[in-house]
C-alpha atoms as a PDB file:
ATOM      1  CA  UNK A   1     -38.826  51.381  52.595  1.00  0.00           C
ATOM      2  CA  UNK A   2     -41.969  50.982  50.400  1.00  0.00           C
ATOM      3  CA  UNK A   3     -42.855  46.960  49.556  1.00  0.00           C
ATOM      4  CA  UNK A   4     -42.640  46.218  46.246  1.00  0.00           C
ATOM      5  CA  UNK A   5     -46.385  45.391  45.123  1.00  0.00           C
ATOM      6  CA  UNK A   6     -47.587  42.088  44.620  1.00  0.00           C
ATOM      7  CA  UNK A   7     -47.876  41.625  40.620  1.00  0.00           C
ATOM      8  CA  UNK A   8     -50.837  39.884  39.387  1.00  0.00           C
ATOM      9  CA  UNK A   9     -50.598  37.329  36.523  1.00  0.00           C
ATOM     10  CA  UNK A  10     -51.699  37.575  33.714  1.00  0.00           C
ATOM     11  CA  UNK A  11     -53.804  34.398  32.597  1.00  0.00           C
ATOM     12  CA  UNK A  12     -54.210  33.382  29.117  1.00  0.00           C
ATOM     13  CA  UNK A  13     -56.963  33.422  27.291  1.00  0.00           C
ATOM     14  CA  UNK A  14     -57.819  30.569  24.527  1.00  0.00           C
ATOM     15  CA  UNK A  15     -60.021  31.030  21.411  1.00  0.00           C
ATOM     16  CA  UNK A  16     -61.079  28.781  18.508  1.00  0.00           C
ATOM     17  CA  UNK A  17     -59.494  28.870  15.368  1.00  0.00           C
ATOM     18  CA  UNK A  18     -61.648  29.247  12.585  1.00  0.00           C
ATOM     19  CA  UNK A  19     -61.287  31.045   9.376  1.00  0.00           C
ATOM     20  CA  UNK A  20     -58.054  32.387  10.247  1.00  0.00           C
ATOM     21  CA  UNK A  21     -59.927  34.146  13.000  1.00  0.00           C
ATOM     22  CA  UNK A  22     -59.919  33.878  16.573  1.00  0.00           C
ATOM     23  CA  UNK A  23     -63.415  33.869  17.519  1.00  0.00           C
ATOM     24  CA  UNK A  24     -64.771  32.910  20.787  1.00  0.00           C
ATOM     25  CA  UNK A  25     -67.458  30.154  20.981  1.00  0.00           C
ATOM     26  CA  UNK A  26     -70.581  31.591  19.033  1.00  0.00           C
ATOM     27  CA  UNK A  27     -72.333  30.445  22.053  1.00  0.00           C
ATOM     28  CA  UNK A  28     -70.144  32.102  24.402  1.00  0.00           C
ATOM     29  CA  UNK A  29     -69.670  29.034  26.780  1.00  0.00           C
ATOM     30  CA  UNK A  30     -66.600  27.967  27.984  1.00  0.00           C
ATOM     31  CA  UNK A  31     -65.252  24.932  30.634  1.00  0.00           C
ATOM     32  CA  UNK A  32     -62.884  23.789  32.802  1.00  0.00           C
ATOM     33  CA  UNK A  33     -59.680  22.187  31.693  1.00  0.00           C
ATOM     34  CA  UNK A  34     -57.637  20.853  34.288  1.00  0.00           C
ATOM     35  CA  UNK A  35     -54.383  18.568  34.516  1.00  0.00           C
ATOM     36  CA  UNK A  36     -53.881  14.993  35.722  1.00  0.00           C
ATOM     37  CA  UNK A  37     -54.212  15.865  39.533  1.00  0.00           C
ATOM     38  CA  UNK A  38     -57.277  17.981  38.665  1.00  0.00           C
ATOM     39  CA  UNK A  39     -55.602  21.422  39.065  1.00  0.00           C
ATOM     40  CA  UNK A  40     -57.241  23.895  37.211  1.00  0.00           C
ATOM     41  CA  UNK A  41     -55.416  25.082  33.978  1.00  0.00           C
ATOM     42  CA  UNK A  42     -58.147  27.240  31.768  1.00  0.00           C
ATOM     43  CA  UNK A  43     -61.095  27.588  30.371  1.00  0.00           C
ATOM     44  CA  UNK A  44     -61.260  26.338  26.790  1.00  0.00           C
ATOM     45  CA  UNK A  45     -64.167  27.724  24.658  1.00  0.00           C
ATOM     46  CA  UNK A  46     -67.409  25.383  24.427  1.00  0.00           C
ATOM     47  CA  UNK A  47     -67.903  24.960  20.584  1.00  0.00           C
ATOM     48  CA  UNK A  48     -71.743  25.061  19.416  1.00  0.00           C
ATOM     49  CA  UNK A  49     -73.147  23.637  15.960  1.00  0.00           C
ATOM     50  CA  UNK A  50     -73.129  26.917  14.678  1.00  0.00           C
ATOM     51  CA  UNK A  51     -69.279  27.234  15.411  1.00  0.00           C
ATOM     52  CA  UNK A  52     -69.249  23.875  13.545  1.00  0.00           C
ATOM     53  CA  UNK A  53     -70.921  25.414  10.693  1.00  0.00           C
ATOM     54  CA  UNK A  54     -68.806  28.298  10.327  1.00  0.00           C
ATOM     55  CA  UNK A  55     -65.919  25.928  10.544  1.00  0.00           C
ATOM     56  CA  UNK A  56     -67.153  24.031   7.618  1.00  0.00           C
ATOM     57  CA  UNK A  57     -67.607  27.410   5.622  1.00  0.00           C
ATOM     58  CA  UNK A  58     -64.207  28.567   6.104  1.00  0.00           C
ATOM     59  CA  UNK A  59     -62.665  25.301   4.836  1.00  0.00           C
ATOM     60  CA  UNK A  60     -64.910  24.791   2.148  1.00  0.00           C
ATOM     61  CA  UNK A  61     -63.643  28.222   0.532  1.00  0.00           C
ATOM     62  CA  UNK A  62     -60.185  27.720   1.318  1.00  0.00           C
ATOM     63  CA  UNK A  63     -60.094  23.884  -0.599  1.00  0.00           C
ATOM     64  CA  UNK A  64     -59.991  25.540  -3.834  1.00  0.00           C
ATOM     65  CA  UNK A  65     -56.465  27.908  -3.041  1.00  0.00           C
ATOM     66  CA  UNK A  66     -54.836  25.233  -0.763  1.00  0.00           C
ATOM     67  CA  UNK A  67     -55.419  22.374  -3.303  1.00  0.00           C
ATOM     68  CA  UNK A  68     -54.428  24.104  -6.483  1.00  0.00           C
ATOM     69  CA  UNK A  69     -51.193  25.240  -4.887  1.00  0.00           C
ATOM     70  CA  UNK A  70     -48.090  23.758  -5.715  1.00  0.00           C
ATOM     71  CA  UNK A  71     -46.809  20.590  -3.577  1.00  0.00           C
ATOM     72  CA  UNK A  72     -43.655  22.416  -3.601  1.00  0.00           C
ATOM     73  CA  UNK A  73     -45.267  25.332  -1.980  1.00  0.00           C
ATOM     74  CA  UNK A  74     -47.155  23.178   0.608  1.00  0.00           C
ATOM     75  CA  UNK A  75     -44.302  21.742   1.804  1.00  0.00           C
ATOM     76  CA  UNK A  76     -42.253  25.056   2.404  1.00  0.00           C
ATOM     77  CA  UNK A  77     -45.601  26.109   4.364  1.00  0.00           C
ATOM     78  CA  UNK A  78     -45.625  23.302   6.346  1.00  0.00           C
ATOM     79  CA  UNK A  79     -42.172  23.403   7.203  1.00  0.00           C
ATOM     80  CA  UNK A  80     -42.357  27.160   8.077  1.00  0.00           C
ATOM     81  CA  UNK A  81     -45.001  25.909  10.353  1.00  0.00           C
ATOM     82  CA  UNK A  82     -42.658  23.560  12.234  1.00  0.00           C
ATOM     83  CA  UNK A  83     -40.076  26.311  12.568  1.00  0.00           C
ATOM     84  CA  UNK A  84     -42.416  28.317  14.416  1.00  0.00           C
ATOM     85  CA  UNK A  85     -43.273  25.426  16.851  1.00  0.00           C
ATOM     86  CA  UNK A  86     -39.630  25.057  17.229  1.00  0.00           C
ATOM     87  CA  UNK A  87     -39.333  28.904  18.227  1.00  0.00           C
ATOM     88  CA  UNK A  88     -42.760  28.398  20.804  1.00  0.00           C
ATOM     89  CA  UNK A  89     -41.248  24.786  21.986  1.00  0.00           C
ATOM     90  CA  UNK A  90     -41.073  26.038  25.594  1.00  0.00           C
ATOM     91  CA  UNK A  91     -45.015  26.936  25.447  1.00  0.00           C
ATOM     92  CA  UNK A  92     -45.783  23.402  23.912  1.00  0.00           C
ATOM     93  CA  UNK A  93     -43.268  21.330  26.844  1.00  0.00           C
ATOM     94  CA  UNK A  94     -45.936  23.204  29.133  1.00  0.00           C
ATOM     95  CA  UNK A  95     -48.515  22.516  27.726  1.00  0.00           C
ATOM     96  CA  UNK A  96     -48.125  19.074  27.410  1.00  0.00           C
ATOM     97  CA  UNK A  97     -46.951  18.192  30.271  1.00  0.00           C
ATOM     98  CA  UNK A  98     -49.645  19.190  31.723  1.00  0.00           C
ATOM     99  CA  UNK A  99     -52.329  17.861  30.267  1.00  0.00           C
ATOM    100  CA  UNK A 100     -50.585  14.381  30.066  1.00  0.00           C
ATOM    101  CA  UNK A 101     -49.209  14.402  33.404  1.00  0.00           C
ATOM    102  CA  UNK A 102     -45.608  14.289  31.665  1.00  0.00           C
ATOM    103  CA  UNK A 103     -42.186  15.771  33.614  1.00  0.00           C
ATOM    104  CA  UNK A 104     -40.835  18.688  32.064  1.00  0.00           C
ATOM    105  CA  UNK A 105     -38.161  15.892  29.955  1.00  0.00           C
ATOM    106  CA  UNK A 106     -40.692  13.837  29.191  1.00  0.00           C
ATOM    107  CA  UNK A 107     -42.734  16.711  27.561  1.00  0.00           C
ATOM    108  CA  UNK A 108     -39.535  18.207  25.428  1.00  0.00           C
ATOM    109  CA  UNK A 109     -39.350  14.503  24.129  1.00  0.00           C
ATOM    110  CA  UNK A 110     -43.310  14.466  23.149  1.00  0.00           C
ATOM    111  CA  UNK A 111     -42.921  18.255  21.809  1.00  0.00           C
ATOM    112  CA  UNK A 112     -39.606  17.325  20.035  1.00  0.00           C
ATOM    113  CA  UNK A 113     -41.329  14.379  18.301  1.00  0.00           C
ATOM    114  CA  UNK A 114     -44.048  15.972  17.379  1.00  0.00           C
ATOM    115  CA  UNK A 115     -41.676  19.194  15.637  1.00  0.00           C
ATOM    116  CA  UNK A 116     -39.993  16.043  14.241  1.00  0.00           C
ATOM    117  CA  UNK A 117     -43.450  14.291  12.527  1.00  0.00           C
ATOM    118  CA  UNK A 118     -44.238  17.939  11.214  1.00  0.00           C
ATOM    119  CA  UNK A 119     -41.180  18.047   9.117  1.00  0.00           C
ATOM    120  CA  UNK A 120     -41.734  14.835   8.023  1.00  0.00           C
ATOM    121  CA  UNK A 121     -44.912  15.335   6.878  1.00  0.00           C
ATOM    122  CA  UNK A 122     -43.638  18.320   4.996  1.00  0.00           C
ATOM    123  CA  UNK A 123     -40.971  16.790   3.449  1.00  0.00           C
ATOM    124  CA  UNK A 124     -43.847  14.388   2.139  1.00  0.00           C
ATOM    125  CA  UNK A 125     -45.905  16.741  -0.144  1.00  0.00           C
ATOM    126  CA  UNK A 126     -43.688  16.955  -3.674  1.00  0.00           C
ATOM    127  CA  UNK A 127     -43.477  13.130  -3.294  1.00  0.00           C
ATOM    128  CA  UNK A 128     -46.992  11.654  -2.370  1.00  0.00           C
ATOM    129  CA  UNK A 129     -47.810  11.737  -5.906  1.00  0.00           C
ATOM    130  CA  UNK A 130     -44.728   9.507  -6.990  1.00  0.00           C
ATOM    131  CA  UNK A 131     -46.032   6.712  -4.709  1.00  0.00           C
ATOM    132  CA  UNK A 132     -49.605   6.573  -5.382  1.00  0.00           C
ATOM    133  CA  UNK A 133     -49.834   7.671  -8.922  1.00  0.00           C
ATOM    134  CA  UNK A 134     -48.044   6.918 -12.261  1.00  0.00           C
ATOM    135  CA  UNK A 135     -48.584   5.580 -15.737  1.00  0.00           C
ATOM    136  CA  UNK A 136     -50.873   2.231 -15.590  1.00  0.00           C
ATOM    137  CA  UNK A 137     -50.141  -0.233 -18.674  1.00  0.00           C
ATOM    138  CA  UNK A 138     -53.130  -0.945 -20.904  1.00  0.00           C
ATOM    139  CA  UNK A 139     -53.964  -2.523 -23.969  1.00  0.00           C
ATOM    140  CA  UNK A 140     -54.326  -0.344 -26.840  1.00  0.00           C
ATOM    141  CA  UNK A 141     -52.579   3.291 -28.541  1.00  0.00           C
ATOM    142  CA  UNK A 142     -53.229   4.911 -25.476  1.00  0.00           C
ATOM    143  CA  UNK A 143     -51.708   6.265 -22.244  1.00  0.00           C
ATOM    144  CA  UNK A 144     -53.043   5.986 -18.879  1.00  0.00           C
ATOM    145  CA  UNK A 145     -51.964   7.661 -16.518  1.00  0.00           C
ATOM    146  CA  UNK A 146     -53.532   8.311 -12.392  1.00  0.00           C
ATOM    147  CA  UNK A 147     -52.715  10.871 -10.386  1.00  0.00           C
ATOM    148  CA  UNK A 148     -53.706  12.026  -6.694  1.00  0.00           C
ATOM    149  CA  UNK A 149     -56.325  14.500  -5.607  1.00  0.00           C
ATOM    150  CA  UNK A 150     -57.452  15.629  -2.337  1.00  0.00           C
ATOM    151  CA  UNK A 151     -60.623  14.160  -0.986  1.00  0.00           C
ATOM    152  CA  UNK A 152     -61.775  17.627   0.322  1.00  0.00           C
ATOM    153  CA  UNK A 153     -62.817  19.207   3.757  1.00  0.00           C
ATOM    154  CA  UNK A 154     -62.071  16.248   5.885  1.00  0.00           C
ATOM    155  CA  UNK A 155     -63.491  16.557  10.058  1.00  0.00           C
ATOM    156  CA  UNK A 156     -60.687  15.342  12.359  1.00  0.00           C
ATOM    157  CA  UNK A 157     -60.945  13.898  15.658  1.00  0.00           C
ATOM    158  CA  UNK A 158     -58.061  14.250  17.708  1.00  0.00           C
ATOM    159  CA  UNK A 159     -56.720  11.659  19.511  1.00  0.00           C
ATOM    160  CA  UNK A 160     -58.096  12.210  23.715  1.00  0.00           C
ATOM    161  CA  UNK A 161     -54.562  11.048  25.253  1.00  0.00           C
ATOM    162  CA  UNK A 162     -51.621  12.102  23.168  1.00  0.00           C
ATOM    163  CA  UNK A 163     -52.440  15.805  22.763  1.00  0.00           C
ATOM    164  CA  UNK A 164     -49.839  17.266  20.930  1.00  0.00           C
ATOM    165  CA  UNK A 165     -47.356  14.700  18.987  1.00  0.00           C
ATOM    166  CA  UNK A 166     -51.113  11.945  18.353  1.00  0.00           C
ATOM    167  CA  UNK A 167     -52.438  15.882  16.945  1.00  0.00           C
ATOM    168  CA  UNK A 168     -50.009  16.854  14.433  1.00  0.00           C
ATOM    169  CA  UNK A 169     -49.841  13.007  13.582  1.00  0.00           C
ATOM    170  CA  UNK A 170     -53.509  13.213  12.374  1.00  0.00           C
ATOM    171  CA  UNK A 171     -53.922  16.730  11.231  1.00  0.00           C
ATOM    172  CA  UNK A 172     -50.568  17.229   8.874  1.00  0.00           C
ATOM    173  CA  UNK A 173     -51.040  14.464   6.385  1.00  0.00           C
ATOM    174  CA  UNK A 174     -54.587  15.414   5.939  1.00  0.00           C
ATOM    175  CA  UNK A 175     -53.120  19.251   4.561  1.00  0.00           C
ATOM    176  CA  UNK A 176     -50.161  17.538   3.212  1.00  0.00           C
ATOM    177  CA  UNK A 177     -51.826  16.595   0.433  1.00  0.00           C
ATOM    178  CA  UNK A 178     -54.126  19.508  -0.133  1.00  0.00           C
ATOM    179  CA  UNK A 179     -56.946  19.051   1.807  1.00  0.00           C
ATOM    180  CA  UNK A 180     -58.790  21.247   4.173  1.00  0.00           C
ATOM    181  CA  UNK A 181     -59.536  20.275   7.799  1.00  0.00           C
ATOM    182  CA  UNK A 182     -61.575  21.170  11.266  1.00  0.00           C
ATOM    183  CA  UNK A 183     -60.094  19.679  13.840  1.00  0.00           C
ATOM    184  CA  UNK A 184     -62.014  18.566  17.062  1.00  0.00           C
ATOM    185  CA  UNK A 185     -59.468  19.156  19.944  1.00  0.00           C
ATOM    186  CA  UNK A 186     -58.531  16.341  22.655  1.00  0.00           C
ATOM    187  CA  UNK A 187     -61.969  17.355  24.886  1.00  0.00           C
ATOM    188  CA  UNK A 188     -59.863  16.733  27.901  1.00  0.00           C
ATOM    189  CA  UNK A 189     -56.704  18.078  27.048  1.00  0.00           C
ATOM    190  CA  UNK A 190     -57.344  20.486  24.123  1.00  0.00           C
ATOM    191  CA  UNK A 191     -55.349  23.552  24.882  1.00  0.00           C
ATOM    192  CA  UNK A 192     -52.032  22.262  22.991  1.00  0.00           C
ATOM    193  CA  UNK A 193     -54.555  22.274  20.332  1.00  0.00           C
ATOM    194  CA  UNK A 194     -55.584  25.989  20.744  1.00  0.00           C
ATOM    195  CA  UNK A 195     -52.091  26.873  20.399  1.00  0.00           C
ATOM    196  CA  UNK A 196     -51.698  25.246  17.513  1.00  0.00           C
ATOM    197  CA  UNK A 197     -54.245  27.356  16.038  1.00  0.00           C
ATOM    198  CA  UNK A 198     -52.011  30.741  16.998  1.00  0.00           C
ATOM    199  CA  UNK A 199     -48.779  29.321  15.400  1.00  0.00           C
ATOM    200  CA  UNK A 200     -50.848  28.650  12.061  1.00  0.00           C
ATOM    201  CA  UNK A 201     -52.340  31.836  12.396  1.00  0.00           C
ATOM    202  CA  UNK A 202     -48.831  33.537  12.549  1.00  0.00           C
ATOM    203  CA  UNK A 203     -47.089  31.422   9.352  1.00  0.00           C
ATOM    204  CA  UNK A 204     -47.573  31.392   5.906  1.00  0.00           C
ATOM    205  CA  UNK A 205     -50.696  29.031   5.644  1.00  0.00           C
ATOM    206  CA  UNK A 206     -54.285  30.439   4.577  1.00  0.00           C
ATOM    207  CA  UNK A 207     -56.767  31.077   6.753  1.00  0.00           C
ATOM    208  CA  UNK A 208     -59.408  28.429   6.313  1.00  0.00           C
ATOM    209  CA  UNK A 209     -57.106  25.354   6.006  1.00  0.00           C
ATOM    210  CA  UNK A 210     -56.852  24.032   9.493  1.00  0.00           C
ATOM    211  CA  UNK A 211     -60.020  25.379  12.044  1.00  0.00           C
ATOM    212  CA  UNK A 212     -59.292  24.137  15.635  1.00  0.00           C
ATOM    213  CA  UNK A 213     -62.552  23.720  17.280  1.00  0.00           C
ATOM    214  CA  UNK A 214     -63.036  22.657  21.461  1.00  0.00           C
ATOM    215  CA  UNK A 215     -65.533  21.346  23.255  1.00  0.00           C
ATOM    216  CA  UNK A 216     -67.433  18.414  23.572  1.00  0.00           C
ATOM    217  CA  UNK A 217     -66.421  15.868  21.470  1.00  0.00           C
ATOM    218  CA  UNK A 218     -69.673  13.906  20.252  1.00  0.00           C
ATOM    219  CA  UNK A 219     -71.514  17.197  20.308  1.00  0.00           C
ATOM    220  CA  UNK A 220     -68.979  19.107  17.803  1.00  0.00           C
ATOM    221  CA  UNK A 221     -68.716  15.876  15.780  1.00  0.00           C
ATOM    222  CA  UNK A 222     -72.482  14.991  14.928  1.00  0.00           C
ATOM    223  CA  UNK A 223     -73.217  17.899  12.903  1.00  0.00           C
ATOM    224  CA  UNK A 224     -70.079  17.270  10.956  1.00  0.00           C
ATOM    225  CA  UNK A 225     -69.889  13.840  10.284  1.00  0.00           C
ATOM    226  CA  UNK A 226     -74.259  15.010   8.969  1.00  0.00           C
ATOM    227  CA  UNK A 227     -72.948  18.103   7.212  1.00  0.00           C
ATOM    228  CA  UNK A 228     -73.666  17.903   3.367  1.00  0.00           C
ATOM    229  CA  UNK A 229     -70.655  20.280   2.538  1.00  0.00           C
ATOM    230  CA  UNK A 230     -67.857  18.052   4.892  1.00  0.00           C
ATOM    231  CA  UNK A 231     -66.259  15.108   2.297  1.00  0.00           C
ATOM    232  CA  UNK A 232     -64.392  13.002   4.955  1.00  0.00           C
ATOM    233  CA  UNK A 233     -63.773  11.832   8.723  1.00  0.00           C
ATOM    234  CA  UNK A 234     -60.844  10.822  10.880  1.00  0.00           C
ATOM    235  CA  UNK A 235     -62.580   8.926  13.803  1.00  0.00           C
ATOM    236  CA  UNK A 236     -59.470   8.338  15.724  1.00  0.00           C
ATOM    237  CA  UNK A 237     -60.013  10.434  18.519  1.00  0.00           C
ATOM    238  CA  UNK A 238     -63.979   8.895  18.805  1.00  0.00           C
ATOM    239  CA  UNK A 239     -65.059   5.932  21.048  1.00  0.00           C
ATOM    240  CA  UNK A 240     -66.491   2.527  19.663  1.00  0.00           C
ATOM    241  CA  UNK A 241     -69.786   3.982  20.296  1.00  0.00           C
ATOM    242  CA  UNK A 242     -69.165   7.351  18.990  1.00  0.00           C
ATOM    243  CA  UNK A 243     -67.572   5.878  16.058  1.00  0.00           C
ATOM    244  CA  UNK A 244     -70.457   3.753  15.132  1.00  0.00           C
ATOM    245  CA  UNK A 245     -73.153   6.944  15.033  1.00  0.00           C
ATOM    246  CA  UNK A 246     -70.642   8.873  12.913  1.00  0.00           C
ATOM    247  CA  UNK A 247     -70.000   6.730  11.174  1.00  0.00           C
ATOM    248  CA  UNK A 248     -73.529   5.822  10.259  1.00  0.00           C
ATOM    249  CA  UNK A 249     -74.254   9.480   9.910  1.00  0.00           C
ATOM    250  CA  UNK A 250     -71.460   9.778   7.228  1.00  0.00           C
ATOM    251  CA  UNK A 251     -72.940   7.530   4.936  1.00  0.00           C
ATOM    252  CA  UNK A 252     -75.882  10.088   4.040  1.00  0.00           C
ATOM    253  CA  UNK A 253     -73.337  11.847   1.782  1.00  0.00           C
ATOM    254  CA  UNK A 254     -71.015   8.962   1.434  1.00  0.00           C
ATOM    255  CA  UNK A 255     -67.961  10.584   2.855  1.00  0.00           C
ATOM    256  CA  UNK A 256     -64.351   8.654   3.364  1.00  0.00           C
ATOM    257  CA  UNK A 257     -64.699   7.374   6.684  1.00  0.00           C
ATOM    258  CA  UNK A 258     -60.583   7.046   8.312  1.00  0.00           C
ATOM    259  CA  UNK A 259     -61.986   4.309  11.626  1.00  0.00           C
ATOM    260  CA  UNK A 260     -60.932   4.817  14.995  1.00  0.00           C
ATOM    261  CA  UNK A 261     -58.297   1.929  16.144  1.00  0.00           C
ATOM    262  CA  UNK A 262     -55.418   1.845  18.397  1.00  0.00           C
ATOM    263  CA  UNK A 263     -52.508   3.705  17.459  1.00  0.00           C
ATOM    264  CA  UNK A 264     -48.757   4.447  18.871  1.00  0.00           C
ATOM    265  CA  UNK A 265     -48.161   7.321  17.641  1.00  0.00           C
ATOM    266  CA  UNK A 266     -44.641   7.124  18.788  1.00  0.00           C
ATOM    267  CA  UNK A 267     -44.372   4.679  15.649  1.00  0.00           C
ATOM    268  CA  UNK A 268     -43.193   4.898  12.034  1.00  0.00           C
ATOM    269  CA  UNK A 269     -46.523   6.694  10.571  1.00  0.00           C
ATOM    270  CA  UNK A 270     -45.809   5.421   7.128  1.00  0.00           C
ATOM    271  CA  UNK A 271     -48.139   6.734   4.654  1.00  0.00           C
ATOM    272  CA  UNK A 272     -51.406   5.536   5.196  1.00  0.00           C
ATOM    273  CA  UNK A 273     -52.663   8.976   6.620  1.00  0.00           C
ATOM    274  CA  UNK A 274     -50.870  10.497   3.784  1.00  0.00           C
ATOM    275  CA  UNK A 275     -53.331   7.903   1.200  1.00  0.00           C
ATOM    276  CA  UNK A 276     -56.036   7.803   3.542  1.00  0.00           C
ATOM    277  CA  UNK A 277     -57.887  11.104   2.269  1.00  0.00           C
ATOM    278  CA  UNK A 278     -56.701  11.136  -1.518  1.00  0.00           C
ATOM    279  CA  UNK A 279     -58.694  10.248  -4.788  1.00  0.00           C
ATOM    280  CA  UNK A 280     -57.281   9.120  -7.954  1.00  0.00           C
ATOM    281  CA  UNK A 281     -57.747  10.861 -11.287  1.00  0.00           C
ATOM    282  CA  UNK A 282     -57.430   8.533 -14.248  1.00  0.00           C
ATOM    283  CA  UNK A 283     -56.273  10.274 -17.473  1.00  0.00           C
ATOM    284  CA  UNK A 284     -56.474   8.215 -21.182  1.00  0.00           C
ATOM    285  CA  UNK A 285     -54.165  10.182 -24.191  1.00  0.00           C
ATOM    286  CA  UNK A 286     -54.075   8.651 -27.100  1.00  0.00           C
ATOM    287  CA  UNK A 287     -50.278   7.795 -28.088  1.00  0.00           C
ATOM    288  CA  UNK A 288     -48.940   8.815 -31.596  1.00  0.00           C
ATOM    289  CA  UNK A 289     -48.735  11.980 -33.924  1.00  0.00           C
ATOM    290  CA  UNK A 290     -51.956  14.178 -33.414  1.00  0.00           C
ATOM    291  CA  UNK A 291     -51.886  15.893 -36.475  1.00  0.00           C
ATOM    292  CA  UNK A 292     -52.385  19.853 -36.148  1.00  0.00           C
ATOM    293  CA  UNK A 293     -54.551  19.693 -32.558  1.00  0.00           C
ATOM    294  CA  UNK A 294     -51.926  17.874 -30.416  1.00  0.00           C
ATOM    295  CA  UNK A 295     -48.413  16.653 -30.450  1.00  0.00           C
ATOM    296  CA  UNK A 296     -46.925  13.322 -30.569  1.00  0.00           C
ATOM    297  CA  UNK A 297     -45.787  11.469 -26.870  1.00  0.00           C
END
């Protein structure tokens, strides 16, 4: 009888996410990404400045669509969004236990959290508004009322230890609430990160509003936290020293700066991520009968 021959696997290959694209790092560098015991996993593109760049571009023209879109509408995107992780949950359990060193149990609980959190999150973007906004009383015939806007293109920096659940902690509130973001991936364990990236490429969310970038952390992260065209900064996933030269390079265009500090992301979130990258529009109406050119409140 014949043997059966030996069938080869088939590795898989990870690519940035940027633009709704897949592209591989413009510089075409890649490196090592191993577990906790130092087995080799992948290779995980090397992102360059100009990868950086191009992420900043493809948020930039997606603000205008995601922000002018309906909460109600964001929040059946995001939700689609955590369906499909629930469909690729076996992937993710992988994944994550991997990089974090996690048994298979462990992992479901992280991946199951971290579904969990998305929902959340979702459930969150018809009712942001209600919290931070509303009528303000003032002294005079007048209204005055404040609402919520998004900041903008907002650079995130993922948490390095908690992969996937510390990930979708920082990166849904920011497009929540109608912002755009480019997320720098965990440098050590960013492939839960790259997947990520092919589940948003697959659901209903436009190209543009999330970019998953990986590679060097403080090398992805100057020229953003610089960049004229990027409004605000997550620094979680940045050291104290890190922190401090982004920091100092995001005051050259006076963007929202979110600092790095300890965080269990296992925790209530609570809405401070939700707040953290939102500006307030004040309105003033005049109250009474407008004759002809308005009508009375």
């Amino acid at each position: 009888m014949s043997e059966t021959p030996t069938r080869l696997s088939v590795f898989k290959t990870y690519k940035l996410y940027v633009g709704g694209k897949f592209p591989r790092s413009e510089s075409g560098r890649v490196y090592e990404v191993v577990d906790s015991k130092g087995k080799r996993l992948a290779n995980a593109p090397l992102s360059s400045r100009k990868d950086a760049r191009d992420a900043v571009v493809a948020a930039r023209k997606a603000f205008g669509g995601w922000a002018g879109a309906t909460a109600y509408n964001r929040g059946q995107i995001l939700y689609r969004i955590a369906e499909m992780l629930e469909g690729r949950r076996d992937q993710f359990v992988r994944e994550v236990g991997e990089a974090e060193g996690l048994s298979k149990s462990k992992a479901g609980a992280v991946v199951d959290a971290a579904i969990d959190r998305w929902v959340w999150y979702a459930g969150w973007t018809d009712k942001i508004a209600q919290v931070v906004g509303g009528a303000n009383p003032v002294a005079g015939p007048f209204f005055n009322l404040s609402t919520p806007e998004p900041t903008g293109v907002v650079t995130v920096l993922a948490p390095q230890d908690s992969s996937f659940l510390g990930l979708v902690s920082v990166v849904a509130p920011v497009i929540a609430t109608g912002n755009t973001a480019i997320v720098i991936a965990s440098e050590k364990a960013p492939l839960p990160a790259l997947s990520l990236g092919e589940v948003l490429a697959t659901s209903d969310l436009p190209g543009g509003v999330v970019n998953v970038l990986s590679g060097r952390t403080a090398e992805i992260a100057a020229p953003l936290a610089a960049h004229q065209d990027v409004n605000a900064i997550d620094l979680t996933g940045a050291d104290a020293e890190l922190a401090r030269e982004l920091e100092i390079a995001a005051a050259d265009n006076l963007k929202r700066v979110l600092r790095a500090k300890a965080v269990d992301f296992t925790a209530d979130p609570g809405t401070e991520r939700l707040t953290a990258f939102l500006e307030t529009k004040t309105v003033w109406h005049p109250t009474g009968s407008l004759g002809a050119s308005g009508s009375a409140y």
